[in-house]
N, C-alpha and C. Protein backbone atom coordinates (compact mmCIF):
# COMPACT_ATOMS: atom_id res chain seq x y z
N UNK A 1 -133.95 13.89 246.85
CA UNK A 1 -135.30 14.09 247.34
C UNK A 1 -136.27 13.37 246.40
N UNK A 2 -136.85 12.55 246.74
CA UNK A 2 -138.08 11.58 245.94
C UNK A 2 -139.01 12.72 245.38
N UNK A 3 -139.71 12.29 244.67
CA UNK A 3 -140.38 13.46 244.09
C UNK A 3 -142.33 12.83 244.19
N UNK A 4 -143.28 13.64 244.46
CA UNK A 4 -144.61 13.18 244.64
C UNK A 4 -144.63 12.45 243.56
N UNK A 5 -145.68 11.45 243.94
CA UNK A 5 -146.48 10.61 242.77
C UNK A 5 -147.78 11.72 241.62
N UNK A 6 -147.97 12.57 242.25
CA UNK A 6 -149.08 13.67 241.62
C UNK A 6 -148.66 14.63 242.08
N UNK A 7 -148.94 15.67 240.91
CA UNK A 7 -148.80 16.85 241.06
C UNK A 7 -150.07 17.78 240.01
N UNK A 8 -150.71 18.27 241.07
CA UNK A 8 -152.03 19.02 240.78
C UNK A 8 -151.95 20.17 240.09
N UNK A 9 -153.29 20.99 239.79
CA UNK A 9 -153.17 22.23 238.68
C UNK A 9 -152.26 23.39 239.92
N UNK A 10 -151.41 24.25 240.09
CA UNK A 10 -150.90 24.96 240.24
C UNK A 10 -150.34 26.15 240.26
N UNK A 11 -151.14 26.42 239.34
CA UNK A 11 -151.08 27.90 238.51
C UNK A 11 -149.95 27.42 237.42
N UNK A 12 -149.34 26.26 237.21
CA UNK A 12 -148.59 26.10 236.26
C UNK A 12 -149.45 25.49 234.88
N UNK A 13 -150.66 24.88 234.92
CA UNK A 13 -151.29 24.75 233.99
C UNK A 13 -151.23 22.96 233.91
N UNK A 14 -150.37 22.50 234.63
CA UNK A 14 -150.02 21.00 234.41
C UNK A 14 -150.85 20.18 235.74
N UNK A 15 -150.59 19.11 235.32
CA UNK A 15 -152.03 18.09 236.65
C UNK A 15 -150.77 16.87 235.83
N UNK A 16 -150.16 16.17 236.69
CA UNK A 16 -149.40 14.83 236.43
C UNK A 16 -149.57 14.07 237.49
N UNK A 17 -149.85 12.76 237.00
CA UNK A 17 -149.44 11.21 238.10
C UNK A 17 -148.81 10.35 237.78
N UNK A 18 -148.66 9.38 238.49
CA UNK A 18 -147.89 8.51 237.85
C UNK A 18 -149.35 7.17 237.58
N UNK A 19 -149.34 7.28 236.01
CA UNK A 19 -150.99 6.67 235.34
C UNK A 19 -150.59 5.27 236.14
N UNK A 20 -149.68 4.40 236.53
CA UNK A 20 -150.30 3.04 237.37
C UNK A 20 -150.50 3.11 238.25
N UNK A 21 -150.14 4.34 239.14
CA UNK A 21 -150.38 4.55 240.44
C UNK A 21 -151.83 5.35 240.89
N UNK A 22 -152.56 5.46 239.29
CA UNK A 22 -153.83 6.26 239.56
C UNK A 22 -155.06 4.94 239.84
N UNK A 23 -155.21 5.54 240.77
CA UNK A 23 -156.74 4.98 241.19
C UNK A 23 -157.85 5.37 240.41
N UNK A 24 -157.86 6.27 239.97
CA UNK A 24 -158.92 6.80 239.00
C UNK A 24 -158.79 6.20 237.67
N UNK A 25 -157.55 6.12 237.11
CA UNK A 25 -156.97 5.26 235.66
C UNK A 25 -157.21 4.13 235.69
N UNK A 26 -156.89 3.29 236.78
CA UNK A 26 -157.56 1.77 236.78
C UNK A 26 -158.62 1.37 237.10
N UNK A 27 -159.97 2.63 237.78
CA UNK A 27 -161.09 2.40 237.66
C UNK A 27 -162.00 2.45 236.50
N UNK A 28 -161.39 3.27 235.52
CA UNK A 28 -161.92 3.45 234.35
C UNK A 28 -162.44 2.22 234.09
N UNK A 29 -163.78 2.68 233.20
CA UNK A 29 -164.60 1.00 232.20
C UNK A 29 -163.68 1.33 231.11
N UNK A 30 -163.56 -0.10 230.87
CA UNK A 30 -162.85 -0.41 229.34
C UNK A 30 -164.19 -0.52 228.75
N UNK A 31 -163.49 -0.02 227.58
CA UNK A 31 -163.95 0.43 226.07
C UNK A 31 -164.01 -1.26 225.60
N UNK A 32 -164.82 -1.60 224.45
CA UNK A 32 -164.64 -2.33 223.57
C UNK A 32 -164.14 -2.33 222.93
N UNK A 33 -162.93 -2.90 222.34
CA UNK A 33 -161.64 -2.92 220.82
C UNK A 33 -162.04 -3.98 220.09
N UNK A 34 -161.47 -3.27 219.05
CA UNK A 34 -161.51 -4.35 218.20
C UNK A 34 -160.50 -5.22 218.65
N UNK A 35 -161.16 -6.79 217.49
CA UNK A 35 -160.36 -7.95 218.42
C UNK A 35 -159.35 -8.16 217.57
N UNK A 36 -158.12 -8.70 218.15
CA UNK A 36 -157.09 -8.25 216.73
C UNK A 36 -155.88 -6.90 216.70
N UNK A 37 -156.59 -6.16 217.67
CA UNK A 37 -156.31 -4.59 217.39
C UNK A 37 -154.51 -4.51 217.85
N UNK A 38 -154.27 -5.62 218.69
CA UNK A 38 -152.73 -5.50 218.78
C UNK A 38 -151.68 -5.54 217.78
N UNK A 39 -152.58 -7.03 217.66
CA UNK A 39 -152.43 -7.51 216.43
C UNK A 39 -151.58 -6.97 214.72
N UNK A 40 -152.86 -5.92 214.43
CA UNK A 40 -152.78 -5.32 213.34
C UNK A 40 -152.17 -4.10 213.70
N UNK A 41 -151.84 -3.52 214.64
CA UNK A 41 -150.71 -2.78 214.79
C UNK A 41 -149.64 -3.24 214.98
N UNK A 42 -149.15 -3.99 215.52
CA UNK A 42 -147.91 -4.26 215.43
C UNK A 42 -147.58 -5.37 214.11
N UNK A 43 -148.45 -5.71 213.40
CA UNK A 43 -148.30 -6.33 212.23
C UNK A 43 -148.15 -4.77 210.87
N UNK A 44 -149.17 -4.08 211.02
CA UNK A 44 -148.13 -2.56 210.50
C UNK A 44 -146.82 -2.08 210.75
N UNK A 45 -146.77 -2.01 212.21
CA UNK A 45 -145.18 -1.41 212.51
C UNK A 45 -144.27 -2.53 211.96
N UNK A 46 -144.01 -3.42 211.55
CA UNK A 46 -143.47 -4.47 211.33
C UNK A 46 -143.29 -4.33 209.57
N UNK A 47 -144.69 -3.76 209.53
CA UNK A 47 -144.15 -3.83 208.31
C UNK A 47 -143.14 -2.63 207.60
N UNK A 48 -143.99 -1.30 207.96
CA UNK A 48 -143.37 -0.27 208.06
C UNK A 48 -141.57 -0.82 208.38
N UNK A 49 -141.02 -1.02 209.43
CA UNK A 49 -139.74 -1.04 209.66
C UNK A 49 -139.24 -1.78 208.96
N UNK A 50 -139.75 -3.38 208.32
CA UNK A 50 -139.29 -3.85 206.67
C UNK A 50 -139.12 -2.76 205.32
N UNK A 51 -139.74 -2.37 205.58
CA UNK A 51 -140.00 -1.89 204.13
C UNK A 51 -139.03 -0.15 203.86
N UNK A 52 -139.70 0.71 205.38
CA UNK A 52 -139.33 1.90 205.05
C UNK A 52 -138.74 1.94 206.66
N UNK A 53 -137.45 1.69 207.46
CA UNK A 53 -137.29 1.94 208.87
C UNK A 53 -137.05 3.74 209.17
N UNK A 54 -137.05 4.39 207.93
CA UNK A 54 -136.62 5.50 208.48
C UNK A 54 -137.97 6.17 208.83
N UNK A 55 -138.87 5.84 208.75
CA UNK A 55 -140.22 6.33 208.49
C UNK A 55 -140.65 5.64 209.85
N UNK A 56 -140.51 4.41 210.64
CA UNK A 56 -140.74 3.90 211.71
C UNK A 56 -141.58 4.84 212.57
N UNK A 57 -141.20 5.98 212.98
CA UNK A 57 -141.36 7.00 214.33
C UNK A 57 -142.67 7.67 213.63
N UNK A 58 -142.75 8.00 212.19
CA UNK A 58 -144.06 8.25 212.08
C UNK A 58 -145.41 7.59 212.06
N UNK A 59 -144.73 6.42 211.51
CA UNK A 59 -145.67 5.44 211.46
C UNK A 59 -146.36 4.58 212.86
N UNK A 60 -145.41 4.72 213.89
CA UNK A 60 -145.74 4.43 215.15
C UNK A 60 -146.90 5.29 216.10
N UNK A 61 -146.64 6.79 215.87
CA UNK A 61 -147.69 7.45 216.58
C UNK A 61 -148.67 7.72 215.30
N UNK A 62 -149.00 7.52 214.31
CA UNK A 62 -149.90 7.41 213.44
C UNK A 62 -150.91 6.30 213.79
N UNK A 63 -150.19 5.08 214.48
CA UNK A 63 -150.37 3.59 214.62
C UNK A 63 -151.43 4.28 215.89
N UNK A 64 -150.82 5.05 217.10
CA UNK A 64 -151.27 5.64 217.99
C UNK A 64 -152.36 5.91 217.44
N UNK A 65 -152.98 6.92 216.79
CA UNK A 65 -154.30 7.61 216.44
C UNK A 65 -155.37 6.50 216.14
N UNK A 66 -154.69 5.99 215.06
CA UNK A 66 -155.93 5.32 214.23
C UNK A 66 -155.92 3.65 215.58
N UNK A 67 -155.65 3.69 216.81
CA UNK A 67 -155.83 2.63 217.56
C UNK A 67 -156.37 2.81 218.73
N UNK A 68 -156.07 3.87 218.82
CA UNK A 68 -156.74 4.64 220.21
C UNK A 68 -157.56 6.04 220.11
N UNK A 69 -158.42 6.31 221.31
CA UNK A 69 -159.11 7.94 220.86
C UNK A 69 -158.52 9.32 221.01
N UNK A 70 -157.44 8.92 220.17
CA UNK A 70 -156.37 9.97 220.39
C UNK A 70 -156.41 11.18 219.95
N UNK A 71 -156.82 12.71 219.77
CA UNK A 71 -156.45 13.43 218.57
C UNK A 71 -155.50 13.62 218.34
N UNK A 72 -153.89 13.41 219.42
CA UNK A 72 -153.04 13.28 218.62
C UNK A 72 -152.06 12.89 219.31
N UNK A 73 -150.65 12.05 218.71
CA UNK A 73 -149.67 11.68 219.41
C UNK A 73 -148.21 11.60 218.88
N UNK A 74 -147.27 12.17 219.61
CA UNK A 74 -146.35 12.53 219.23
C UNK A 74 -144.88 11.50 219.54
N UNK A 75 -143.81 11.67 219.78
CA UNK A 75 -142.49 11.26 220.20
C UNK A 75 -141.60 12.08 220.71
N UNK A 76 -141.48 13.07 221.68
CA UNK A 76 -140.15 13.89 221.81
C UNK A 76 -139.38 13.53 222.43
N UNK A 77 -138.14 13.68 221.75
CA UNK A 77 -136.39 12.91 222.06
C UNK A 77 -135.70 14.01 222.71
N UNK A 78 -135.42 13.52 223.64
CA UNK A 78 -134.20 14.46 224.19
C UNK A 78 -132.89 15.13 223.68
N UNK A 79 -132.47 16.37 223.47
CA UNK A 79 -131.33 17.01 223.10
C UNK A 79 -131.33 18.46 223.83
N UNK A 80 -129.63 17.82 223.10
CA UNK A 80 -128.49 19.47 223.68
C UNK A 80 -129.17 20.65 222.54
N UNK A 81 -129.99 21.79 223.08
CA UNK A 81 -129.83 23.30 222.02
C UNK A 81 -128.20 23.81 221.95
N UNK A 82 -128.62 24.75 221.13
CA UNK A 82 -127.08 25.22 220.99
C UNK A 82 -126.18 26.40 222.04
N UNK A 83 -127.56 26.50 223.22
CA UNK A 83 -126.93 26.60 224.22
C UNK A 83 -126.04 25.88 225.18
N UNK A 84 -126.68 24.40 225.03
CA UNK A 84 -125.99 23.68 226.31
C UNK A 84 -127.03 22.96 227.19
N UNK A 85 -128.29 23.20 226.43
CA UNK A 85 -129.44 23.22 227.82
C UNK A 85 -130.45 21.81 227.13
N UNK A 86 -130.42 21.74 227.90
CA UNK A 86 -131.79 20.27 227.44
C UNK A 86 -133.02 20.62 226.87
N UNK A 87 -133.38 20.01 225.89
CA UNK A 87 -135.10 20.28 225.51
C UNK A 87 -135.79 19.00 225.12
N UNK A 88 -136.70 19.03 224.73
CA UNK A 88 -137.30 18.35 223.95
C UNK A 88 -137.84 18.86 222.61
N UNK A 89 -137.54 17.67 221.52
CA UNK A 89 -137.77 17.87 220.04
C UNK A 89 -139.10 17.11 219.81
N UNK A 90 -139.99 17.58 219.36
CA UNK A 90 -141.04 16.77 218.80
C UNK A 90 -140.54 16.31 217.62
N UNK A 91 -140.04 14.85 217.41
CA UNK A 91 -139.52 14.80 216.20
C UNK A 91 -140.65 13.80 215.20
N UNK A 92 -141.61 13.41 215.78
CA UNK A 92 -142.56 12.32 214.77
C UNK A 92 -144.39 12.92 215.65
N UNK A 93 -145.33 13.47 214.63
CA UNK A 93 -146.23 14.44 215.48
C UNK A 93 -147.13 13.49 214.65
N UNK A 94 -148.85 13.44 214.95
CA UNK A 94 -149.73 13.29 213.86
C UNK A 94 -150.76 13.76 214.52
N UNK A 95 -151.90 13.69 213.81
CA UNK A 95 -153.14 14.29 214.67
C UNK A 95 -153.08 16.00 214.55
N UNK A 96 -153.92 16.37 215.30
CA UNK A 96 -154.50 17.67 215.70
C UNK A 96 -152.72 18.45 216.28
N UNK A 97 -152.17 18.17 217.08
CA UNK A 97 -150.77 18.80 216.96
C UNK A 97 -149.81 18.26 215.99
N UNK A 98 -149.92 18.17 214.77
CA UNK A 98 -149.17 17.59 213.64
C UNK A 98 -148.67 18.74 213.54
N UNK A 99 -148.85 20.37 213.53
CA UNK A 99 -148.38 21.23 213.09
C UNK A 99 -146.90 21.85 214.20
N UNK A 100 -146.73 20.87 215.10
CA UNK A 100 -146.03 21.47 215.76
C UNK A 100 -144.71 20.60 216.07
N UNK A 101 -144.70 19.93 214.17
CA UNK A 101 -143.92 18.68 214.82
C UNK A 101 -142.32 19.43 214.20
N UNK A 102 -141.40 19.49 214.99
CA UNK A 102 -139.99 19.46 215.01
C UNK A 102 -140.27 20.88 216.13
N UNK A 103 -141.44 21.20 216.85
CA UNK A 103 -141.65 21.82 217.85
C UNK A 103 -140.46 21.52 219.09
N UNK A 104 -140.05 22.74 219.93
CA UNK A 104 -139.25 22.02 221.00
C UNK A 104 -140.04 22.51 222.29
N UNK A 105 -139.78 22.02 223.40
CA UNK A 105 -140.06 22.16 224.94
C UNK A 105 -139.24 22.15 225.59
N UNK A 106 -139.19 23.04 226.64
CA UNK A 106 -137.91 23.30 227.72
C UNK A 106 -137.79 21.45 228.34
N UNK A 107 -136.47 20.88 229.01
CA UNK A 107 -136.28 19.82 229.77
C UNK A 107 -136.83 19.88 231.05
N UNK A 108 -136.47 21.04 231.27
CA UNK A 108 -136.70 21.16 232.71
C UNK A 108 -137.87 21.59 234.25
N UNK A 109 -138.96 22.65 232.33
CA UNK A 109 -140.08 22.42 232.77
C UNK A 109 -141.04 21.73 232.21
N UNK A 110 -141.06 20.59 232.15
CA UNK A 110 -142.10 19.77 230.55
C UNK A 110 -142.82 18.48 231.18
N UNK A 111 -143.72 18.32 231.32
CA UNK A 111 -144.73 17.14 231.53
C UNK A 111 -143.14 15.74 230.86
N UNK A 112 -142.92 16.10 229.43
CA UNK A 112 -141.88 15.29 229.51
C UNK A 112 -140.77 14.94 230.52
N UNK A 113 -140.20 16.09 230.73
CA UNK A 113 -139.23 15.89 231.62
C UNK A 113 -139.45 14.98 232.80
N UNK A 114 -140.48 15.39 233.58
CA UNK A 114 -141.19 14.42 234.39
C UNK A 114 -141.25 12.86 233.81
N UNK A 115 -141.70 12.93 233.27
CA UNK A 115 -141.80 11.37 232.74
C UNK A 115 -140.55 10.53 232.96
N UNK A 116 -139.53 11.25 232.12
CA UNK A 116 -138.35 10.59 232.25
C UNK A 116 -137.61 10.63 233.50
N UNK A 117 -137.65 11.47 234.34
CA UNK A 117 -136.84 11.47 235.26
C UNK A 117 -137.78 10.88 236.62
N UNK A 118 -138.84 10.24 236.78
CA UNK A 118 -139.77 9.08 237.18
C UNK A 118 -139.35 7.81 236.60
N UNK A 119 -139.15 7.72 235.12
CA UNK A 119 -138.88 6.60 234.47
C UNK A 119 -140.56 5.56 234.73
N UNK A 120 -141.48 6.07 234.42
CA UNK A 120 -142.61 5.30 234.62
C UNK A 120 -143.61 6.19 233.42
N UNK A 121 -144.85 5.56 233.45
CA UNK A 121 -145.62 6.18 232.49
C UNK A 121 -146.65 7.01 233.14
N UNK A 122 -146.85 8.73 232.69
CA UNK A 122 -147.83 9.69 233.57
C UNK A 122 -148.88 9.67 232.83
N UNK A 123 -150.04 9.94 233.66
CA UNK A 123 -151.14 10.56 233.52
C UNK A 123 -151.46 12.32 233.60
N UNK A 124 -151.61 13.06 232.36
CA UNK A 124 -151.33 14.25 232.25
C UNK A 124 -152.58 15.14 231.82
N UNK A 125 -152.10 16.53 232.59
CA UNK A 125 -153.43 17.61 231.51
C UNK A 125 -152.74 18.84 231.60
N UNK A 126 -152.72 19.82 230.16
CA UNK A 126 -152.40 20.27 230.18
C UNK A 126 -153.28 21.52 229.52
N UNK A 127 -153.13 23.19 230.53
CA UNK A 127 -153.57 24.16 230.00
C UNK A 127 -153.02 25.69 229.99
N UNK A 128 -154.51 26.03 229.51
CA UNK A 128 -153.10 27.34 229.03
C UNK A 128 -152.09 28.07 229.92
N UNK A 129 -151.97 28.12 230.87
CA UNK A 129 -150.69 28.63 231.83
C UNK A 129 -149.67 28.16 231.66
N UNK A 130 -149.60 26.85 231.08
CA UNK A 130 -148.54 26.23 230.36
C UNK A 130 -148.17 26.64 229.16
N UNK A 131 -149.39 26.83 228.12
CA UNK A 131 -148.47 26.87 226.69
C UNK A 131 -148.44 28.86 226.86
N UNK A 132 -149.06 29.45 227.70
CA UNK A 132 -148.98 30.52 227.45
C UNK A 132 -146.91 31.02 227.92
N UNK A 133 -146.42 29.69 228.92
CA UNK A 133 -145.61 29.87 229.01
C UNK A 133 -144.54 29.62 228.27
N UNK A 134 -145.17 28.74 227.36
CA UNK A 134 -144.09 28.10 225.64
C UNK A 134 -144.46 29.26 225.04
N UNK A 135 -145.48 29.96 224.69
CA UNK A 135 -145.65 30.94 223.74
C UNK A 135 -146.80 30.18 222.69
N UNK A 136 -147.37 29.20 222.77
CA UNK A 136 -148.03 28.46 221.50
C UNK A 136 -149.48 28.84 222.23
N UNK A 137 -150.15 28.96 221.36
CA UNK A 137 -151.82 28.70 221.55
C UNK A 137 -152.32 27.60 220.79
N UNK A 138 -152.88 26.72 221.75
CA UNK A 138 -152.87 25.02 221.15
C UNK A 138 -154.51 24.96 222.41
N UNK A 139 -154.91 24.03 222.08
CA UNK A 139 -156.14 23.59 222.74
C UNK A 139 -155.93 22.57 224.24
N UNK A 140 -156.41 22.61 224.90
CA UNK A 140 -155.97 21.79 226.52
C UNK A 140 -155.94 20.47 225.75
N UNK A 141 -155.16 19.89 227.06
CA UNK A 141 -155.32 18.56 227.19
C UNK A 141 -155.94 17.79 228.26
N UNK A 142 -157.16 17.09 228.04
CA UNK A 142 -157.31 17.30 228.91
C UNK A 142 -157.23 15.33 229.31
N UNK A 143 -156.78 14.76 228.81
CA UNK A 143 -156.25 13.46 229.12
C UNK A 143 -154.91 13.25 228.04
N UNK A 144 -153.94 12.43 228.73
CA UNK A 144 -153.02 12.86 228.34
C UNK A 144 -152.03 11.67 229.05
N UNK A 145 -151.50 10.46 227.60
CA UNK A 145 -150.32 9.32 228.59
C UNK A 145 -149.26 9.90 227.78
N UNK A 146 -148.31 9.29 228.68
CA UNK A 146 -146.92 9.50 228.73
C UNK A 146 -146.11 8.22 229.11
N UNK A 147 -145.45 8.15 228.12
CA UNK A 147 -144.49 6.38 228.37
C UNK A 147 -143.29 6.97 227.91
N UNK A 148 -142.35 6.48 228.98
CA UNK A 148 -140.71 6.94 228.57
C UNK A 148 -140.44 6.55 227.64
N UNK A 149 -139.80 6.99 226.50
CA UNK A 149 -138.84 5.77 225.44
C UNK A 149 -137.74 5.97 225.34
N UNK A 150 -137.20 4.79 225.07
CA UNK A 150 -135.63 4.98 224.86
C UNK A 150 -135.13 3.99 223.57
N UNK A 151 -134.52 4.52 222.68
CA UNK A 151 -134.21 3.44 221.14
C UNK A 151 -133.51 4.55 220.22
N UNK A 152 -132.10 3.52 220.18
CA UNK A 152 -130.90 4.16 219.48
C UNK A 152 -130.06 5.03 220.15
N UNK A 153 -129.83 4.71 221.53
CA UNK A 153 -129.05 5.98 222.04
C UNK A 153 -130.21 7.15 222.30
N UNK A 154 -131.45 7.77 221.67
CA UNK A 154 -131.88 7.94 222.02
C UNK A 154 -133.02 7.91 223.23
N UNK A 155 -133.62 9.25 223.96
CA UNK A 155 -134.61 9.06 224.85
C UNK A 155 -135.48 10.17 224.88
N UNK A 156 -136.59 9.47 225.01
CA UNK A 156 -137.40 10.61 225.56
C UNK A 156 -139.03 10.54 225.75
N UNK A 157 -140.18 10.64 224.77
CA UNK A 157 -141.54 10.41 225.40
C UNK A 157 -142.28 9.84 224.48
N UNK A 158 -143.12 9.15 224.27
CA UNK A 158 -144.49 8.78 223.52
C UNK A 158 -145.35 9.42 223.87
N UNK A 159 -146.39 10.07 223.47
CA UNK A 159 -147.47 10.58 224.20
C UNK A 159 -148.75 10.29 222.93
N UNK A 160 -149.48 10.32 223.78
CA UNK A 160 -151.35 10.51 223.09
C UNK A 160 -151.50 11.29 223.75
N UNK A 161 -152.74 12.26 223.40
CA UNK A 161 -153.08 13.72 224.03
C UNK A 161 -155.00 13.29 223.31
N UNK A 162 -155.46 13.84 224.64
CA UNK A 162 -157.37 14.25 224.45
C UNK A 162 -157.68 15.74 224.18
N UNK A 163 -158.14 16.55 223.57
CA UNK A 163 -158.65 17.36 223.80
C UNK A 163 -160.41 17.33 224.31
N UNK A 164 -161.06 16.11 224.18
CA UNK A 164 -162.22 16.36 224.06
C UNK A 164 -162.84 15.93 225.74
N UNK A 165 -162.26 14.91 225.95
CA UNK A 165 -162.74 14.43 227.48
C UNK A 165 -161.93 13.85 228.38
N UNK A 166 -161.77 14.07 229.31
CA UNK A 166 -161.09 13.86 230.27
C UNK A 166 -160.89 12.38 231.45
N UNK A 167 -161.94 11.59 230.52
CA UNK A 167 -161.63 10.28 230.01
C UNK A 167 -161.87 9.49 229.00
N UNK A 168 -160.61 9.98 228.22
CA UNK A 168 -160.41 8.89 226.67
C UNK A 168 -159.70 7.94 226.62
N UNK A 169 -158.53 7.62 227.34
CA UNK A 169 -158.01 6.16 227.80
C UNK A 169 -158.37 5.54 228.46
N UNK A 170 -158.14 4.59 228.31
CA UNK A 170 -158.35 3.39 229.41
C UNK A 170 -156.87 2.45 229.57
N UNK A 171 -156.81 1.12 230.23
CA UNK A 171 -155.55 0.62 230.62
C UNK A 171 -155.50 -0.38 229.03
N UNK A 172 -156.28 -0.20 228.15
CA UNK A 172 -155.93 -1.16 227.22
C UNK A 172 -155.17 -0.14 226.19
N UNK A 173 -155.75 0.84 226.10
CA UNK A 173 -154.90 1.99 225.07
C UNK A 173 -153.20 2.04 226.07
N UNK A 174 -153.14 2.37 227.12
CA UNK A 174 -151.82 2.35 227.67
C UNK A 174 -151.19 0.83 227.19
N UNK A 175 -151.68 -0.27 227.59
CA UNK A 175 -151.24 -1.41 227.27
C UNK A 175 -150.87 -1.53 225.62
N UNK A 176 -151.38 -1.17 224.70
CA UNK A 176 -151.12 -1.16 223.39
C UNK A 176 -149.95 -0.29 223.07
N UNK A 177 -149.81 0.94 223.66
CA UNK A 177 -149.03 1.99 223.64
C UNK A 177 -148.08 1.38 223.89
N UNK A 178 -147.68 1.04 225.22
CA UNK A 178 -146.30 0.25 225.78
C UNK A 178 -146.29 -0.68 224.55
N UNK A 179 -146.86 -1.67 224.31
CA UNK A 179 -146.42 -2.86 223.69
C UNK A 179 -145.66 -2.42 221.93
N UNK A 180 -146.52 -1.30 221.31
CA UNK A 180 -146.18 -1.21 220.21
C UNK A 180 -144.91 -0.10 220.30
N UNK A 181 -144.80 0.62 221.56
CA UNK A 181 -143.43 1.65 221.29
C UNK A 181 -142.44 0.76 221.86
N UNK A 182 -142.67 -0.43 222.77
CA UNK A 182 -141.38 -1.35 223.17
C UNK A 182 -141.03 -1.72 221.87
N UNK A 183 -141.67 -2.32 220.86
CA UNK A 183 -140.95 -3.21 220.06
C UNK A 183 -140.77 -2.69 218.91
N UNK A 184 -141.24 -0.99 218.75
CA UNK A 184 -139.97 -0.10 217.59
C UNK A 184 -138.94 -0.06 218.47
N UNK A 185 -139.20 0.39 219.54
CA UNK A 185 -137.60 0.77 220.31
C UNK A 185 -136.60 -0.54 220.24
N UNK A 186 -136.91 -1.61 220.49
CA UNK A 186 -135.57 -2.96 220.36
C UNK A 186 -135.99 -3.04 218.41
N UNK A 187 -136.71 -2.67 217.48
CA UNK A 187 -136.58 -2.54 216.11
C UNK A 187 -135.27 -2.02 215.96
N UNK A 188 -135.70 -0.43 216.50
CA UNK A 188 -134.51 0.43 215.79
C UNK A 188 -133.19 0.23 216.31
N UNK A 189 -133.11 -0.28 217.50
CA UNK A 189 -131.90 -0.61 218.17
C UNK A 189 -131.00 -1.73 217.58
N UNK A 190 -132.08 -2.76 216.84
CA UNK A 190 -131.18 -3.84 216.03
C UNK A 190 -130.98 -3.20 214.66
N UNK A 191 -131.56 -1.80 214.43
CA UNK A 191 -131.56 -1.29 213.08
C UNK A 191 -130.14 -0.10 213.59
N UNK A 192 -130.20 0.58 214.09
CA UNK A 192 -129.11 1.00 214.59
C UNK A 192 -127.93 0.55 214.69
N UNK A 193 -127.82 -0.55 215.18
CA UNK A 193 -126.43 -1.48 215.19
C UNK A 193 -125.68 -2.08 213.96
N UNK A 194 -126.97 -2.48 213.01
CA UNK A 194 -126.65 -3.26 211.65
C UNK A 194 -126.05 -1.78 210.56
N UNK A 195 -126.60 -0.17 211.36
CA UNK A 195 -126.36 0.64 210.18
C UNK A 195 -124.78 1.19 210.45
């Protein structure tokens, strides 16, 4: 069964699309960037993975904050608990949810999960009917991308998260996002192989 392109507030607390398929996401005005701004991020991540690769995943959604109007952005990778059951690990956090980093989320009900099993990048918001259902008290989201990743055998999400307005991206922050988590992911994959 195909699954909708959007899925609205619900009493579940979640609002997802699929962000290229939003009409509203590609109407957005772009922001002014700095010029360069690809640039000098991926001339950091570059360096970062010379110098320190194990550190890569932090340094990537760190790269996130200080490039976009993010308060914060994370990485969660997919794994087995020691039940058997799928979750998600926040394993690299910064920003305003930094405190919730080696945090997990169910697979099966998670804005992540979605992501991956679309295999495309969402447009997300998230509130409390949701975390009241994780158990966390954390602040909405109220803009919110999502890009699948996959690097090292691993998989699972990139995200930036808004708390403040409910339009803080635009298609150049997504475009930066993709470009700088594609090229840790084939990093670590040639770093993976050589280890």
């Amino acid at each position: 069964m195909e699954r909708p392109a959007k899925i609205g507030m619900d009493g579940s607390g979640v609002r997802i699309e699929d962000l290229l398929d939003s009409h509203e996401f590609r109407a957005r005005p772009q922001r002014k960037t700095e010029p360069g701004r690809e640039s000098a991020a991926l001339g950091r991540l570059e360096e970062c993975l010379t110098q320190n690769p194990h550190s890569a995943l932090e340094e990537l959604v760190q790269i996130a904050i200080d490039s976009c109007p993010a308060d914060s952005s994370g990485i969660s990778l997919e794994e087995e608990n020691p039940q058997g059951e799928l979750q998600f690990r926040w394993v690299a956090v910064a920003g305003s949810f930094a405190k919730y980093l080696n945090g997990t989320t169910p697979r099966f009900y998670s804005p992540c999960g979605t992501c991956l099993d679309r295999g495309v990048p969402q447009l997300y918001q998230v509130h409390d009917p949701y975390y009241n259902f994780l158990g966390v008290t954390a602040e909405p989201i109220l803009d919110g991308i999502l890009i699948p990743w996959r690097a090292a055998k691993s998989q699972g999400t990139l995200w930036l998260v808004s708390h403040q307005t409910n339009l803080a991206f635009d298609m150049s922050d997504y475009k930066l996002i993709r470009t700088i988590a594609n090229f840790a992911s084939e990093a670590m994959e040639n770093f993976s192989r050589k280890a």
